[in-house]
PDBML (XML) file of the C-alpha atoms, coordinates in Angstrom:
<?xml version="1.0" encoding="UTF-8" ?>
<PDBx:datablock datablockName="MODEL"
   xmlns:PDBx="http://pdbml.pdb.org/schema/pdbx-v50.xsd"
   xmlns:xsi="http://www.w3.org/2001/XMLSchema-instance"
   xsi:schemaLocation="http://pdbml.pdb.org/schema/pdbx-v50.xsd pdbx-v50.xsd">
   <PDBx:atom_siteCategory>
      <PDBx:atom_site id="1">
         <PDBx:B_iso_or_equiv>0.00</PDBx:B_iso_or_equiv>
         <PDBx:Cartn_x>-164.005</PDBx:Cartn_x>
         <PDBx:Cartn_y>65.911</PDBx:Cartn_y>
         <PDBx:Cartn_z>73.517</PDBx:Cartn_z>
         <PDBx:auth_asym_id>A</PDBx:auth_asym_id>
         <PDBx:auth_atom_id>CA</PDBx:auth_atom_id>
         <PDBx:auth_comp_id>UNK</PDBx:auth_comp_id>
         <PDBx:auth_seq_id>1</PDBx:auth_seq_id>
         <PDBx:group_PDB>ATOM</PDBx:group_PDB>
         <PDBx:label_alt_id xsi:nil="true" />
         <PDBx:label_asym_id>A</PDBx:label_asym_id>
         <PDBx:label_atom_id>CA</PDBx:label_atom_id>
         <PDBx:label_comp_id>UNK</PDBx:label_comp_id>
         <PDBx:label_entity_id>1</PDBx:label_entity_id>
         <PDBx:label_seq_id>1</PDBx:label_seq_id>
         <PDBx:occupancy>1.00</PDBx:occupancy>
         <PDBx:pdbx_PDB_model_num>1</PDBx:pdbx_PDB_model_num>
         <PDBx:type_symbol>C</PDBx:type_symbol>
      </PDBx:atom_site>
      <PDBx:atom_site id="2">
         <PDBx:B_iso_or_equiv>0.00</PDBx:B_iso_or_equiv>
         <PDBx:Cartn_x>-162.726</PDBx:Cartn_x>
         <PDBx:Cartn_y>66.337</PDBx:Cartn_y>
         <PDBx:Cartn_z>77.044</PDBx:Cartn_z>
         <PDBx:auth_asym_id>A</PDBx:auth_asym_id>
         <PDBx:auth_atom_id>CA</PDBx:auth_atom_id>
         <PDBx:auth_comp_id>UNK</PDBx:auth_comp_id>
         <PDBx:auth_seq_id>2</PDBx:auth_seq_id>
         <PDBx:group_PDB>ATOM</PDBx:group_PDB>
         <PDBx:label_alt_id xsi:nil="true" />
         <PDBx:label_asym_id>A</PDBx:label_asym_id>
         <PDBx:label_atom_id>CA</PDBx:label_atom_id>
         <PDBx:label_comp_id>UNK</PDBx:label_comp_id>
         <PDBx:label_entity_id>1</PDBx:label_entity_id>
         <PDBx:label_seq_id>2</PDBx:label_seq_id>
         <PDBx:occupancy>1.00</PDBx:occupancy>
         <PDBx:pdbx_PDB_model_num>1</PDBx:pdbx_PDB_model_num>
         <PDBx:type_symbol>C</PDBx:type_symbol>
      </PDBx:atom_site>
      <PDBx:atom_site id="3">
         <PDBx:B_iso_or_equiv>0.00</PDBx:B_iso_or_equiv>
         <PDBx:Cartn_x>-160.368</PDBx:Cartn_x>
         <PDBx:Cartn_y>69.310</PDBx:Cartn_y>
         <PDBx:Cartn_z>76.193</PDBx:Cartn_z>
         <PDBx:auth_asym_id>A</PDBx:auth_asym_id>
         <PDBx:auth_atom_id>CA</PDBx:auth_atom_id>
         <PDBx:auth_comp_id>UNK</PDBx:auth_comp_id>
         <PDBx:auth_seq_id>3</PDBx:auth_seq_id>
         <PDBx:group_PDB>ATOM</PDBx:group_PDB>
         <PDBx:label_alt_id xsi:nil="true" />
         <PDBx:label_asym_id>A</PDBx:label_asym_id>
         <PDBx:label_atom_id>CA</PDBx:label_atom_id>
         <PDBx:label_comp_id>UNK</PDBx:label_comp_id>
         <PDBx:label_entity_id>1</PDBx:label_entity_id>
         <PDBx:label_seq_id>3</PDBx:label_seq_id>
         <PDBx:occupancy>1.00</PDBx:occupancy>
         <PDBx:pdbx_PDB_model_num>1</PDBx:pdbx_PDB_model_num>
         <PDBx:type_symbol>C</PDBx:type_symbol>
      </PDBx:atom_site>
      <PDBx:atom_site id="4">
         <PDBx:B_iso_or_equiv>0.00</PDBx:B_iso_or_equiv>
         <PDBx:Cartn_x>-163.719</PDBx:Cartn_x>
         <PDBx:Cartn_y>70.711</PDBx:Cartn_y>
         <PDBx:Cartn_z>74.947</PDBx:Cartn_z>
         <PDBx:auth_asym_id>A</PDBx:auth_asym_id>
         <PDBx:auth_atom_id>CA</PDBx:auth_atom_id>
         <PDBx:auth_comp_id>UNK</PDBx:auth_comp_id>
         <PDBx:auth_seq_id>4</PDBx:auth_seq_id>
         <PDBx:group_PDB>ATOM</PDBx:group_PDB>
         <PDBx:label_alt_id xsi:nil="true" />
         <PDBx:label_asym_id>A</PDBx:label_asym_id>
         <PDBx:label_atom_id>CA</PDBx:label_atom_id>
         <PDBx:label_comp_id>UNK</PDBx:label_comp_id>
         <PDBx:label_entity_id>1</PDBx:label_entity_id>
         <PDBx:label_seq_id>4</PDBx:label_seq_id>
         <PDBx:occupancy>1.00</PDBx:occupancy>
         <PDBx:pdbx_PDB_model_num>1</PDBx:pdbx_PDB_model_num>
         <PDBx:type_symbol>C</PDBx:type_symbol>
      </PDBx:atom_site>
      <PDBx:atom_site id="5">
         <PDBx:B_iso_or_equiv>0.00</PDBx:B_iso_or_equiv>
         <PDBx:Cartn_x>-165.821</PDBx:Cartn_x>
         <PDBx:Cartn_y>70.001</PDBx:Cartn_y>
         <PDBx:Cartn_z>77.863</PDBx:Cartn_z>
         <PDBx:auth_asym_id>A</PDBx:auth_asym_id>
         <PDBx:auth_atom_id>CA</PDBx:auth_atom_id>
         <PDBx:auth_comp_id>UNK</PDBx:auth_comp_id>
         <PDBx:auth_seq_id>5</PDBx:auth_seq_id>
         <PDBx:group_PDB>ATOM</PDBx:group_PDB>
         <PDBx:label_alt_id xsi:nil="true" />
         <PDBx:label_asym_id>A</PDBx:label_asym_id>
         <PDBx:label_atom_id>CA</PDBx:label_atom_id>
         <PDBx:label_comp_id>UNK</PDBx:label_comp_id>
         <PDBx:label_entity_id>1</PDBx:label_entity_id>
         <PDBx:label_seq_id>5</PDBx:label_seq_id>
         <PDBx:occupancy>1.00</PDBx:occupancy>
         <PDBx:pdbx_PDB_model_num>1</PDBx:pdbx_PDB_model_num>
         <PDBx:type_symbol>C</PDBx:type_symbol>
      </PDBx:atom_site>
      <PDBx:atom_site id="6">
         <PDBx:B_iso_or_equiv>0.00</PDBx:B_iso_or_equiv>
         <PDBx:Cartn_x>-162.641</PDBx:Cartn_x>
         <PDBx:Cartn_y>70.767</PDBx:Cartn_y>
         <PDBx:Cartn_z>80.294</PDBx:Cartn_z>
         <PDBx:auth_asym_id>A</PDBx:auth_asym_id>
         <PDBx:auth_atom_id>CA</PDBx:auth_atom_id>
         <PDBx:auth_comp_id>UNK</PDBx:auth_comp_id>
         <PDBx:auth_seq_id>6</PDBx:auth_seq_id>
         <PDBx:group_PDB>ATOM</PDBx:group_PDB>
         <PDBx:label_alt_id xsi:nil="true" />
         <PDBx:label_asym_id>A</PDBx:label_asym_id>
         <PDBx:label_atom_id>CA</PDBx:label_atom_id>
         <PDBx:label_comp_id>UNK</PDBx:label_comp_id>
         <PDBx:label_entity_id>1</PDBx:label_entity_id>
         <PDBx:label_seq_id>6</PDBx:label_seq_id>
         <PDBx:occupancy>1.00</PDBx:occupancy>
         <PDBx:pdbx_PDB_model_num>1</PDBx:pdbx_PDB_model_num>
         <PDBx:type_symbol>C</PDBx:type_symbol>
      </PDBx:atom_site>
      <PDBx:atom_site id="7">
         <PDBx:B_iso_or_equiv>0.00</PDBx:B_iso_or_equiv>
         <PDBx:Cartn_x>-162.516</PDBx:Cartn_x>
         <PDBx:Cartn_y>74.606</PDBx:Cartn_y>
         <PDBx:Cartn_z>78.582</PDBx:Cartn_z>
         <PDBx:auth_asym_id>A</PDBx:auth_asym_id>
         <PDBx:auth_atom_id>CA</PDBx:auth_atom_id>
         <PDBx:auth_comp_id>UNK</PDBx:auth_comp_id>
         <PDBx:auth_seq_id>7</PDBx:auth_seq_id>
         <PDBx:group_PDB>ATOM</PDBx:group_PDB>
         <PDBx:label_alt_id xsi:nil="true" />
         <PDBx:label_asym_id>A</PDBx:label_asym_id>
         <PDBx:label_atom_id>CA</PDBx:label_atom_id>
         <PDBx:label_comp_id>UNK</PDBx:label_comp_id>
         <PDBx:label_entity_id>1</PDBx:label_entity_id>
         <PDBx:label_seq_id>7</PDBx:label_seq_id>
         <PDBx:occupancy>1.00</PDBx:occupancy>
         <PDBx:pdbx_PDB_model_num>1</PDBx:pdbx_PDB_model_num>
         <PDBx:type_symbol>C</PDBx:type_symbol>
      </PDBx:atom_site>
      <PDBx:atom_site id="8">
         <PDBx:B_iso_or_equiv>0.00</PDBx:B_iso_or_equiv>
         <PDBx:Cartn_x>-166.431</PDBx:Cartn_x>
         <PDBx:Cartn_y>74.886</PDBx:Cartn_y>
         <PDBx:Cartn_z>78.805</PDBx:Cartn_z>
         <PDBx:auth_asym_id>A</PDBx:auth_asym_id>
         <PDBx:auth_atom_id>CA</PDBx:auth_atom_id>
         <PDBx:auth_comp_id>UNK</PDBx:auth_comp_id>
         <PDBx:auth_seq_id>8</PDBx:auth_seq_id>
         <PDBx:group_PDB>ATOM</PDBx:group_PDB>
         <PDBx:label_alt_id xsi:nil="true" />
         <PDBx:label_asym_id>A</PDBx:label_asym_id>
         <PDBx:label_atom_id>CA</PDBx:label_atom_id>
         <PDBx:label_comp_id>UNK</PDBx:label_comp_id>
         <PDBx:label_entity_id>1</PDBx:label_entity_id>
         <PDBx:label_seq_id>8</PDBx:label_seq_id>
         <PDBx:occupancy>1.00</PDBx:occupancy>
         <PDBx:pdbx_PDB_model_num>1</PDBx:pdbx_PDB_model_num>
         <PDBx:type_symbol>C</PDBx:type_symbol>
      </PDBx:atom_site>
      <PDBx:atom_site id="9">
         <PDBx:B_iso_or_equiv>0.00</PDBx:B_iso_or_equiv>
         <PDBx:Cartn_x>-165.930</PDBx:Cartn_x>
         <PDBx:Cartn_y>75.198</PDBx:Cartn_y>
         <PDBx:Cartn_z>74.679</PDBx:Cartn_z>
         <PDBx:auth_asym_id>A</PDBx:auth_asym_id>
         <PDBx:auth_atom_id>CA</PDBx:auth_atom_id>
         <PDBx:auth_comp_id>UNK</PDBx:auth_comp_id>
         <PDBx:auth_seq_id>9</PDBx:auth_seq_id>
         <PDBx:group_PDB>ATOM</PDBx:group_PDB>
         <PDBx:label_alt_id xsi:nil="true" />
         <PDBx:label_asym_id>A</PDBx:label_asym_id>
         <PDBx:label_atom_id>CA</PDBx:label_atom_id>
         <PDBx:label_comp_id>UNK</PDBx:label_comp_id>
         <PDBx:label_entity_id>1</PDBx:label_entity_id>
         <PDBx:label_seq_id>9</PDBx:label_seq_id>
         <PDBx:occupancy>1.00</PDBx:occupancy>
         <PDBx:pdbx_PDB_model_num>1</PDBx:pdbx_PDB_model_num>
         <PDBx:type_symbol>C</PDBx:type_symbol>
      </PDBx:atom_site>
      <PDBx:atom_site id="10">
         <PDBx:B_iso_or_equiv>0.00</PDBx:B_iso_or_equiv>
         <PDBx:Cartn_x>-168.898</PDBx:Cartn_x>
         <PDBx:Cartn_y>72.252</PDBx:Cartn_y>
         <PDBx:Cartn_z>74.469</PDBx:Cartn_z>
         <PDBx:auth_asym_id>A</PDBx:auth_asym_id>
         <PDBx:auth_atom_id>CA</PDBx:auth_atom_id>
         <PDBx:auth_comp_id>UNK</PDBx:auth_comp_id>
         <PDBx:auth_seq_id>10</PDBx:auth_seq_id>
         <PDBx:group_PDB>ATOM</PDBx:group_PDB>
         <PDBx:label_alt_id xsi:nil="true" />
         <PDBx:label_asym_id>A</PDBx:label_asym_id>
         <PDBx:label_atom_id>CA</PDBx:label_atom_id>
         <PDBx:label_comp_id>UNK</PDBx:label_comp_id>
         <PDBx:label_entity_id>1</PDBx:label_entity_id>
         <PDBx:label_seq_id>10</PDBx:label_seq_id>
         <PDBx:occupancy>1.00</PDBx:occupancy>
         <PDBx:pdbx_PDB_model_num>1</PDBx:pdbx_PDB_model_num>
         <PDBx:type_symbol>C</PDBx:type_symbol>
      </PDBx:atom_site>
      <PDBx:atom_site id="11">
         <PDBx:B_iso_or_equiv>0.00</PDBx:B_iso_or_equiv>
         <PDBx:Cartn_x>-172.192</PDBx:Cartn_x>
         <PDBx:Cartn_y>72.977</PDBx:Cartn_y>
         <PDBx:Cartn_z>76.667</PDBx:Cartn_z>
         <PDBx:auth_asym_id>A</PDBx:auth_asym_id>
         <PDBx:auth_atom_id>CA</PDBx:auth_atom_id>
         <PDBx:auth_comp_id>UNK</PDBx:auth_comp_id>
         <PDBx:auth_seq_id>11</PDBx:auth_seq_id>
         <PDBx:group_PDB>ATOM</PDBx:group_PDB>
         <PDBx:label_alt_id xsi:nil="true" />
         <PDBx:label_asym_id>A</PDBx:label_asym_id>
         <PDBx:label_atom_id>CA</PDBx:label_atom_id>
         <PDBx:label_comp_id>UNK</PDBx:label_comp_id>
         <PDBx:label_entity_id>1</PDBx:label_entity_id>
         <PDBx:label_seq_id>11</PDBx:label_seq_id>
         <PDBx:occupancy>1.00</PDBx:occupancy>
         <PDBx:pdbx_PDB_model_num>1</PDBx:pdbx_PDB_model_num>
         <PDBx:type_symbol>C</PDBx:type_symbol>
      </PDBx:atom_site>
      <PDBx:atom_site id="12">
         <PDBx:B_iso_or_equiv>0.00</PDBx:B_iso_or_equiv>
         <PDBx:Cartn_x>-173.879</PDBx:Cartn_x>
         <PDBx:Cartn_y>69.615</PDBx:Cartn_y>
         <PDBx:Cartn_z>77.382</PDBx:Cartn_z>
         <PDBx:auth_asym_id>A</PDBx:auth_asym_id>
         <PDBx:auth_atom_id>CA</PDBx:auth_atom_id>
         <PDBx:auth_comp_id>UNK</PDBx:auth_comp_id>
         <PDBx:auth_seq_id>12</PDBx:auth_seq_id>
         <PDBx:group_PDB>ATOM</PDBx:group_PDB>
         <PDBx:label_alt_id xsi:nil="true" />
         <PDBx:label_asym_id>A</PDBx:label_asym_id>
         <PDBx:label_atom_id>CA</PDBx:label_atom_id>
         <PDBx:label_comp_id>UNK</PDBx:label_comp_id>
         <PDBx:label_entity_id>1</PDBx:label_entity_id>
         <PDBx:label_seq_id>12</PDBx:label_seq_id>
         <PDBx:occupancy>1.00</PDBx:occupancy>
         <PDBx:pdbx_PDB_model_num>1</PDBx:pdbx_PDB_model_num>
         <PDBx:type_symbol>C</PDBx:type_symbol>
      </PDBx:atom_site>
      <PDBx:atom_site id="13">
         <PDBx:B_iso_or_equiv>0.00</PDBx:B_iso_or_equiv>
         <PDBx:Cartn_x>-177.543</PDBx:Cartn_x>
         <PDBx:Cartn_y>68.885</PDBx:Cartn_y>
         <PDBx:Cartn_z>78.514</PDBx:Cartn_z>
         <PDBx:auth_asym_id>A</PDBx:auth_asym_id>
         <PDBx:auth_atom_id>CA</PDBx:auth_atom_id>
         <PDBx:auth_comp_id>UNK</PDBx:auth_comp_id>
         <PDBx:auth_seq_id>13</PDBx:auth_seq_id>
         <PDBx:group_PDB>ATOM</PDBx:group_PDB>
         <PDBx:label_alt_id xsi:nil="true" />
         <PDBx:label_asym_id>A</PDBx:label_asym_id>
         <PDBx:label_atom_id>CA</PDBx:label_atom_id>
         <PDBx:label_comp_id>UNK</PDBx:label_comp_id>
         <PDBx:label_entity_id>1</PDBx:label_entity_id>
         <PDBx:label_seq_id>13</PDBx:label_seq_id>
         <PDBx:occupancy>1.00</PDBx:occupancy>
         <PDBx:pdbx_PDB_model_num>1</PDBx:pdbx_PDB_model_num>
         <PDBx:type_symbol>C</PDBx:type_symbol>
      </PDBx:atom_site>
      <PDBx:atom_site id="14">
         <PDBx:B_iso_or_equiv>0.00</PDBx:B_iso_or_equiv>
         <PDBx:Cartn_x>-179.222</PDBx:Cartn_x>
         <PDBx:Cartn_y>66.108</PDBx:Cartn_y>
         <PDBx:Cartn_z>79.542</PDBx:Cartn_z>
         <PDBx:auth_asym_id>A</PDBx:auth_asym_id>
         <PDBx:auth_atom_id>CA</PDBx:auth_atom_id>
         <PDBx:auth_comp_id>UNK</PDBx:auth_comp_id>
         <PDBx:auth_seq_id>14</PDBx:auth_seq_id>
         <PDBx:group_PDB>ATOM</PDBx:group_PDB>
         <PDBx:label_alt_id xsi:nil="true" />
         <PDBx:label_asym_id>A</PDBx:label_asym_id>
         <PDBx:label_atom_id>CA</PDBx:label_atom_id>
         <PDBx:label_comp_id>UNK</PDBx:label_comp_id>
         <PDBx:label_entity_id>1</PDBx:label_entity_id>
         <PDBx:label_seq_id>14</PDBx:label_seq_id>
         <PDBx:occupancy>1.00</PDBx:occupancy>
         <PDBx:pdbx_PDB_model_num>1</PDBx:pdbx_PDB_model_num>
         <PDBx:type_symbol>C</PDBx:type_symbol>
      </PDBx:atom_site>
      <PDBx:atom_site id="15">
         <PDBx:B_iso_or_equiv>0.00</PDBx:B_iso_or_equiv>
         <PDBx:Cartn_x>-182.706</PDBx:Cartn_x>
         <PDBx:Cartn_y>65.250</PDBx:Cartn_y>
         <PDBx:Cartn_z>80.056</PDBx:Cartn_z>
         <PDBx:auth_asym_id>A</PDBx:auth_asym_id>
         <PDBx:auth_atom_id>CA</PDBx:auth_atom_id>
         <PDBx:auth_comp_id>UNK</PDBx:auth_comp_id>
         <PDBx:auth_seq_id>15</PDBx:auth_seq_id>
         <PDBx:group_PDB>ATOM</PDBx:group_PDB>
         <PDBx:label_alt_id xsi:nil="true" />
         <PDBx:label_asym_id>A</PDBx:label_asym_id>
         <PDBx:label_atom_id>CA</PDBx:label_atom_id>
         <PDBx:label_comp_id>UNK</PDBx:label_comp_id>
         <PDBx:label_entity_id>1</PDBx:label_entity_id>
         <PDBx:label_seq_id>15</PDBx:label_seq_id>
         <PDBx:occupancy>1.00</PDBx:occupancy>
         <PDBx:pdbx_PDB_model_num>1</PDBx:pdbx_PDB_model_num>
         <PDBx:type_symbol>C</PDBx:type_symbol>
      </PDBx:atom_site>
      <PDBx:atom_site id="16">
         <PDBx:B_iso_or_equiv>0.00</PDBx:B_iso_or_equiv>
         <PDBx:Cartn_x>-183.253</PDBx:Cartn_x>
         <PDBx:Cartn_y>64.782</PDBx:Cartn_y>
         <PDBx:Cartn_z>83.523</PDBx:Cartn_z>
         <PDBx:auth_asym_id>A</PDBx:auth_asym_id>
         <PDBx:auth_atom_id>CA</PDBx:auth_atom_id>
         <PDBx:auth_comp_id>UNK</PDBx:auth_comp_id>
         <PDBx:auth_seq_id>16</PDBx:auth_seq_id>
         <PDBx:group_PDB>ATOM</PDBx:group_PDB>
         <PDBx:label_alt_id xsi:nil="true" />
         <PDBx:label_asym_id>A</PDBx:label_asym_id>
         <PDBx:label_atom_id>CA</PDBx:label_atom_id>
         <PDBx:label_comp_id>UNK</PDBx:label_comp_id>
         <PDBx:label_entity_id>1</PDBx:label_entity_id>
         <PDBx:label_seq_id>16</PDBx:label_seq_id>
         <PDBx:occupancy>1.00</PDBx:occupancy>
         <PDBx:pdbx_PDB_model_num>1</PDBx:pdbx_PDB_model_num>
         <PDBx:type_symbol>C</PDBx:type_symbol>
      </PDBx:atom_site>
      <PDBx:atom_site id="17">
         <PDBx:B_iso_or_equiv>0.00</PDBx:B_iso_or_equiv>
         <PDBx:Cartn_x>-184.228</PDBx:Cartn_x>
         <PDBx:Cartn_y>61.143</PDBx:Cartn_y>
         <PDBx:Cartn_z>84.415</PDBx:Cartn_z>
         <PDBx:auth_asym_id>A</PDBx:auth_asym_id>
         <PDBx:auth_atom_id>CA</PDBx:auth_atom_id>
         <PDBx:auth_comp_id>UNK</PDBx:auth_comp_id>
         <PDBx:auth_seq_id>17</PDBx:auth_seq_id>
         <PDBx:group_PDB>ATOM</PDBx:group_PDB>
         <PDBx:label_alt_id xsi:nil="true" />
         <PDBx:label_asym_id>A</PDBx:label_asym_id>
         <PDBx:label_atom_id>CA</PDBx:label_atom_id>
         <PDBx:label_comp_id>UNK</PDBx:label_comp_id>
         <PDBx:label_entity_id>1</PDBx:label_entity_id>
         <PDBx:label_seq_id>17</PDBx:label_seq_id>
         <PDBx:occupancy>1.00</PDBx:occupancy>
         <PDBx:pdbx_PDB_model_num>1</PDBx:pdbx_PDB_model_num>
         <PDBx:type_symbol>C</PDBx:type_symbol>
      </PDBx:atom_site>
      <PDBx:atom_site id="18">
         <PDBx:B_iso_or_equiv>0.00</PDBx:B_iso_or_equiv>
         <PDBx:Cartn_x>-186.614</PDBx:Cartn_x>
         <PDBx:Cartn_y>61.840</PDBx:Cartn_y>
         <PDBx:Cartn_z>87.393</PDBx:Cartn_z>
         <PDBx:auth_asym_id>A</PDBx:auth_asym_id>
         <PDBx:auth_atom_id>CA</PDBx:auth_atom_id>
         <PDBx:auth_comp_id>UNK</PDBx:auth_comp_id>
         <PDBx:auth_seq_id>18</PDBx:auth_seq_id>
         <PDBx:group_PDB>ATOM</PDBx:group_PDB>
         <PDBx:label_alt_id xsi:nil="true" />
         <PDBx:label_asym_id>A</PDBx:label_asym_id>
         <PDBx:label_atom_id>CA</PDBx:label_atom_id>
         <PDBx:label_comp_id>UNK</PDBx:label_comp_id>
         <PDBx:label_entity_id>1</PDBx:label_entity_id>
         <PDBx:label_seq_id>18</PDBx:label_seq_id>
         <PDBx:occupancy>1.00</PDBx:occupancy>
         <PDBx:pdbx_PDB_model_num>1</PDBx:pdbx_PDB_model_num>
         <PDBx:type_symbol>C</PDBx:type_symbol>
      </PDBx:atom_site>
      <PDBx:atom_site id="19">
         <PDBx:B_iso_or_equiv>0.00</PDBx:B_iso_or_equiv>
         <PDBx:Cartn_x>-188.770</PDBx:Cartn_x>
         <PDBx:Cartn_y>64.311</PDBx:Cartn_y>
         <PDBx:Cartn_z>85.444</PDBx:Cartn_z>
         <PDBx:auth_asym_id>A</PDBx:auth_asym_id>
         <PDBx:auth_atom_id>CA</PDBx:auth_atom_id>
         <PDBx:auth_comp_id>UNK</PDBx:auth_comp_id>
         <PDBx:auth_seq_id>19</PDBx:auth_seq_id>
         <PDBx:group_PDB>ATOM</PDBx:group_PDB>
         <PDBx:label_alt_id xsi:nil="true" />
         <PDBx:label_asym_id>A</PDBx:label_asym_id>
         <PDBx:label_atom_id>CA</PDBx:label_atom_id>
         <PDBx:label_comp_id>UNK</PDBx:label_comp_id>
         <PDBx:label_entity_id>1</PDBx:label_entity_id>
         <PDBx:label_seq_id>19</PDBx:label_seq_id>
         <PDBx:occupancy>1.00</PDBx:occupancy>
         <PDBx:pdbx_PDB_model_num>1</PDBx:pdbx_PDB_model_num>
         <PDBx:type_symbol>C</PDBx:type_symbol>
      </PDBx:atom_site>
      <PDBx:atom_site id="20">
         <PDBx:B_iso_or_equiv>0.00</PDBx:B_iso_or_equiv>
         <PDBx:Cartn_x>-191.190</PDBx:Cartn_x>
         <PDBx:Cartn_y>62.999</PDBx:Cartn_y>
         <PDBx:Cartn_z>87.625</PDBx:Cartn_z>
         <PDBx:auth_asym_id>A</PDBx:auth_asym_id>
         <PDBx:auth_atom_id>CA</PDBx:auth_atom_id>
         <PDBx:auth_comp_id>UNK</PDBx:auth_comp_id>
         <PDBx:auth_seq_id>20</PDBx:auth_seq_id>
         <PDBx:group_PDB>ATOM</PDBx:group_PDB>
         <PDBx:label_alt_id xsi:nil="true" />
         <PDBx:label_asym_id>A</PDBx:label_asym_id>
         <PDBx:label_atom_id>CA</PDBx:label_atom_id>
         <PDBx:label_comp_id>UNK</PDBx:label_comp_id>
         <PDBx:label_entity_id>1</PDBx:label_entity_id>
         <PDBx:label_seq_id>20</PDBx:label_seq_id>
         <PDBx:occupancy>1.00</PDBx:occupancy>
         <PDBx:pdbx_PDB_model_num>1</PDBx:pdbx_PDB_model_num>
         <PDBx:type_symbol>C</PDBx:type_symbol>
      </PDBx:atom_site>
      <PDBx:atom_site id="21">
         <PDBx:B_iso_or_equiv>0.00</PDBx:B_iso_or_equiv>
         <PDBx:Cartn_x>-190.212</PDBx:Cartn_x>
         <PDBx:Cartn_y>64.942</PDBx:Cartn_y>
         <PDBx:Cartn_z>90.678</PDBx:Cartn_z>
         <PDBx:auth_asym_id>A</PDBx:auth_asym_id>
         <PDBx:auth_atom_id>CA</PDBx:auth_atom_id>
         <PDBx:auth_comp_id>UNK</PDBx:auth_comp_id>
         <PDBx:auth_seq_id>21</PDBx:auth_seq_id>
         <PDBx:group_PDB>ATOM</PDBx:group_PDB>
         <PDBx:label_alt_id xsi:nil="true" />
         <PDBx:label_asym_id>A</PDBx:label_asym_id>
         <PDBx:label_atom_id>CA</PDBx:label_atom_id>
         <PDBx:label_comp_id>UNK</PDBx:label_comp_id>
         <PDBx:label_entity_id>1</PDBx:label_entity_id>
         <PDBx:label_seq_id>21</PDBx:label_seq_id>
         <PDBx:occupancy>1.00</PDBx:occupancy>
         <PDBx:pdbx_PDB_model_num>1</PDBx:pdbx_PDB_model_num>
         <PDBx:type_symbol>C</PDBx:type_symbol>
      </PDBx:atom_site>
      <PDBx:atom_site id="22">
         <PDBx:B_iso_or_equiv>0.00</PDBx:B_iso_or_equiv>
         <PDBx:Cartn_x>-190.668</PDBx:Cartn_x>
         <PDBx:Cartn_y>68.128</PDBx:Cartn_y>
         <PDBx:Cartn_z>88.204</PDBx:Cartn_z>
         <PDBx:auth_asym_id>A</PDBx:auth_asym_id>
         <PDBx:auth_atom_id>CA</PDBx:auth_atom_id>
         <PDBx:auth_comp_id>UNK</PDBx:auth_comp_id>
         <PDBx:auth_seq_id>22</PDBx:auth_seq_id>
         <PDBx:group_PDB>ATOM</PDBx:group_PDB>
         <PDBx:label_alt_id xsi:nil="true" />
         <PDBx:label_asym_id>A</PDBx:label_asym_id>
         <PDBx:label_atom_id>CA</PDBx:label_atom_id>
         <PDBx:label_comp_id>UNK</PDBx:label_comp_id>
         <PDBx:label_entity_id>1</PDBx:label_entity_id>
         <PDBx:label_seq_id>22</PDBx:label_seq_id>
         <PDBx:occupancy>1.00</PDBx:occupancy>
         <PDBx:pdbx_PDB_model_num>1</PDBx:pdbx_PDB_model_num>
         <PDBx:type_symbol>C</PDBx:type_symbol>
      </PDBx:atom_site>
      <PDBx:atom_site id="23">
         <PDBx:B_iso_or_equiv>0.00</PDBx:B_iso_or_equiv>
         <PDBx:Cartn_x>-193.679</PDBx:Cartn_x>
         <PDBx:Cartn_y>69.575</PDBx:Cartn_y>
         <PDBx:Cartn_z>89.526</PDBx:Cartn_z>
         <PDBx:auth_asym_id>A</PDBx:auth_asym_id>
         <PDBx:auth_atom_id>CA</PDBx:auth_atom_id>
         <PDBx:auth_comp_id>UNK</PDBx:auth_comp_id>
         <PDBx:auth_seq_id>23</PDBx:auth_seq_id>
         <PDBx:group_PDB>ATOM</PDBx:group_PDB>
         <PDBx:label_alt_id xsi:nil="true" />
         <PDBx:label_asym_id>A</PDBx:label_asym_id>
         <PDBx:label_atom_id>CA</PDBx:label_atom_id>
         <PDBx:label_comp_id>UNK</PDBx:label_comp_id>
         <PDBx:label_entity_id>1</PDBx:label_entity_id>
         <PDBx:label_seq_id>23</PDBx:label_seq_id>
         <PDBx:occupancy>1.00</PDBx:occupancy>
         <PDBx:pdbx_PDB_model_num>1</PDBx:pdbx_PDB_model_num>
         <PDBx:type_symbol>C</PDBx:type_symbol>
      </PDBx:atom_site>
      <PDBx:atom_site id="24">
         <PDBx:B_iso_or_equiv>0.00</PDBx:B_iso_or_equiv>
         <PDBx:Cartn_x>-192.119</PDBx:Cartn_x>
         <PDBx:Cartn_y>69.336</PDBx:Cartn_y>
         <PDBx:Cartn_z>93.873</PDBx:Cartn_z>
         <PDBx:auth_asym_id>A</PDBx:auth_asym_id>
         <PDBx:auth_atom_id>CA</PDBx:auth_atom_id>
         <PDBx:auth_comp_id>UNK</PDBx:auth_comp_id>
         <PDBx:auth_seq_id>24</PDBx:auth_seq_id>
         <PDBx:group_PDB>ATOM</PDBx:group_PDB>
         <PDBx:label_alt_id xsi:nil="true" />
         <PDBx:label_asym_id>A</PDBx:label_asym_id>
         <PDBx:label_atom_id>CA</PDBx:label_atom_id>
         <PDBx:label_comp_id>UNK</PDBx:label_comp_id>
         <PDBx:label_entity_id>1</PDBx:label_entity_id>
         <PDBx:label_seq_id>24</PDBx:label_seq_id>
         <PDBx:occupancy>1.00</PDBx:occupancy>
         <PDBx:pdbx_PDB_model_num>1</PDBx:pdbx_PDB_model_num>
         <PDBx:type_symbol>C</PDBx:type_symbol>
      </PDBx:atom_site>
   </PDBx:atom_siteCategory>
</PDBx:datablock>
């Protein structure tokens, strides 16, 4: 998994936990 994410091979997203700050 690390190789993967090391290389860029793997794109990861995650949801953003302070979506309330979205709309500043």
């Amino acid at each position: 998994h690390f190789e993967r994410v090391e290389s860029g091979e793997v794109k990861i997203s995650l949801k953003p936990q302070a979506v309330y700050k979205l709309p500043e």
